[in-house]
Protein backbone atom coordinates (compact mmCIF):
# COMPACT_ATOMS: atom_id res chain seq x y z
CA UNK A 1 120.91 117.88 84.29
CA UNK A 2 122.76 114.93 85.49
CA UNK A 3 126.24 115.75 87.14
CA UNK A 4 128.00 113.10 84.46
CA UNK A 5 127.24 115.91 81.71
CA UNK A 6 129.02 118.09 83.25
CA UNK A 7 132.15 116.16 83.70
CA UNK A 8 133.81 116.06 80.79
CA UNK A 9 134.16 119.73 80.96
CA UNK A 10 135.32 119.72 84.63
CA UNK A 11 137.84 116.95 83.96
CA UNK A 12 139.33 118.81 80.93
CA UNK A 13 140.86 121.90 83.37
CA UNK A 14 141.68 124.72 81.19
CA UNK A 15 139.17 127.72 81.70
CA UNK A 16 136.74 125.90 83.25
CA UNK A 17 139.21 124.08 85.88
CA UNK A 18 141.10 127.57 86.88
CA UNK A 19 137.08 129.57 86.84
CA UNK A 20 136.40 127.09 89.71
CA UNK A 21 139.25 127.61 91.64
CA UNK A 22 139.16 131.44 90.98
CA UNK A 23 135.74 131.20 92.55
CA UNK A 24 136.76 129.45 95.64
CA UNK A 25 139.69 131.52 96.05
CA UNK A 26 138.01 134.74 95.38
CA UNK A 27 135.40 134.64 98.10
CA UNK A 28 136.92 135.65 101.50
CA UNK A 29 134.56 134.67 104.38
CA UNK A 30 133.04 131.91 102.18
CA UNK A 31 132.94 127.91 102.90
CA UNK A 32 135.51 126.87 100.65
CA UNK A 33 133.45 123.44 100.02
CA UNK A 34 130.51 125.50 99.53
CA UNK A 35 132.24 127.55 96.80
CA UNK A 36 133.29 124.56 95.31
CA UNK A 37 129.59 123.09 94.44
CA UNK A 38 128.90 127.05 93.72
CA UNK A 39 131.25 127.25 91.09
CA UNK A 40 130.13 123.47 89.91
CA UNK A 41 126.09 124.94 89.35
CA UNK A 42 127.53 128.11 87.80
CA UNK A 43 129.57 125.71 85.14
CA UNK A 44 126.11 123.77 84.73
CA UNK A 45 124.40 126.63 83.78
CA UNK A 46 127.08 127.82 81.74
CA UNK A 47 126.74 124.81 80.11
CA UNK A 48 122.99 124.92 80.10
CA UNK A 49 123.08 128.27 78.51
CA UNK A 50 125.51 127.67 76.04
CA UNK A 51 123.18 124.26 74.51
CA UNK A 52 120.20 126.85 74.45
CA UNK A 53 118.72 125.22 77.61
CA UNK A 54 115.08 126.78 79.55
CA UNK A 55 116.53 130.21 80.98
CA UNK A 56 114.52 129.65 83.48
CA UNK A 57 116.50 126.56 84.32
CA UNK A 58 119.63 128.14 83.62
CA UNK A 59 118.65 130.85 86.07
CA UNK A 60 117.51 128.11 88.83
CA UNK A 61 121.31 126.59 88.53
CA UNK A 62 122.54 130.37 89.55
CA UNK A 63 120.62 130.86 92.04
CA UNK A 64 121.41 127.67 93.67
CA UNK A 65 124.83 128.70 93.66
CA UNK A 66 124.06 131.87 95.39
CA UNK A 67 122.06 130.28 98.08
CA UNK A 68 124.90 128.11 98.83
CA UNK A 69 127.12 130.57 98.55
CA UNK A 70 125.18 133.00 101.02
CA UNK A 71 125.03 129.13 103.48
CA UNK A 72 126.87 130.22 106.98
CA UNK A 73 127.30 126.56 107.39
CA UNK A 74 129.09 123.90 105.08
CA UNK A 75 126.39 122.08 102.99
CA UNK A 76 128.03 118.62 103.47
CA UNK A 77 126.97 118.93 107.11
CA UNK A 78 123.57 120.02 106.69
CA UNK A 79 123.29 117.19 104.43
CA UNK A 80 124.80 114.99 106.74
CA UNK A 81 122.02 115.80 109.31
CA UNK A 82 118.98 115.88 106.93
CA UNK A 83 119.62 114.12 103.86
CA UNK A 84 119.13 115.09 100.24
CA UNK A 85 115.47 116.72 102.09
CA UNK A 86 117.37 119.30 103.87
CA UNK A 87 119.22 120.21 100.57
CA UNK A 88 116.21 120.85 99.05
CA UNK A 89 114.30 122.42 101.78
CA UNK A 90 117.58 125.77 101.06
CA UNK A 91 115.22 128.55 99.74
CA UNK A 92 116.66 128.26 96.11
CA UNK A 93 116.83 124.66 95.53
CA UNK A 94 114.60 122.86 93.94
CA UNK A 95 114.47 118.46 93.64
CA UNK A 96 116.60 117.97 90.69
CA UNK A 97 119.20 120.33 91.72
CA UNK A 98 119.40 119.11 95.13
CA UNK A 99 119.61 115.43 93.51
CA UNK A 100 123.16 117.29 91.23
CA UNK A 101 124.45 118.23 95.16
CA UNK A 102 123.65 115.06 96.63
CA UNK A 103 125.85 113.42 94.06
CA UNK A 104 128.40 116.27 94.16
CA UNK A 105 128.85 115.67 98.16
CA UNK A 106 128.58 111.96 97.64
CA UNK A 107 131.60 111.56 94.44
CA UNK A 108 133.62 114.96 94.94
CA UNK A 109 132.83 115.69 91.17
């Protein structure tokens, strides 16, 4: 899924605006840029689910948001250091999804 799908829906606010910042809000103890791109996968497989998309793909969008979400450190900085490689090499990210975060850290969206 390219990250331009999905930004109509982020650019619109309402529920799916205020879910995102719930999500970084809600998670004491969590990266706050980290919950960010979390709640960005979640909305893509939200979104995924909703057009009748693979569940299996669906399911690999949440559980790249958990693996980032369970990250101690910020995934901008391990990106910084390794590239879009050491995004995918996070157990729970596979090439196309680490391709969505590369873009995420590169554009903010």
């Amino acid at each position: 899924m390219e990250i331009a799908a999905l930004e109509p829906a982020a650019s619109r606010g309402g529920a799916e605006g205020s879910a995102a910042a719930a999500a970084e809000s809600a998670l004491p103890g969590v990266n706050r840029a980290n919950a960010s791109i979390a709640a960005k996968l979640r909305q893509a497989a939200d979104i995924l689910s909703a057009q009748a998309a693979d569940p299996f793909r669906v399911r690999a969008y949440r559980n790249a948001a958990e693996a980032i979400l369970a990250m101690p450190e910020e995934l901008g900085l391990v990106a910084e250091r390794g590239g879009r490689n050491a995004i995918e090499a996070i157990p729970g990210i596979g090439t196309s999804i680490a391709s969505a975060i590369a873009e995420m850290l590169a554009t903010g969206r």
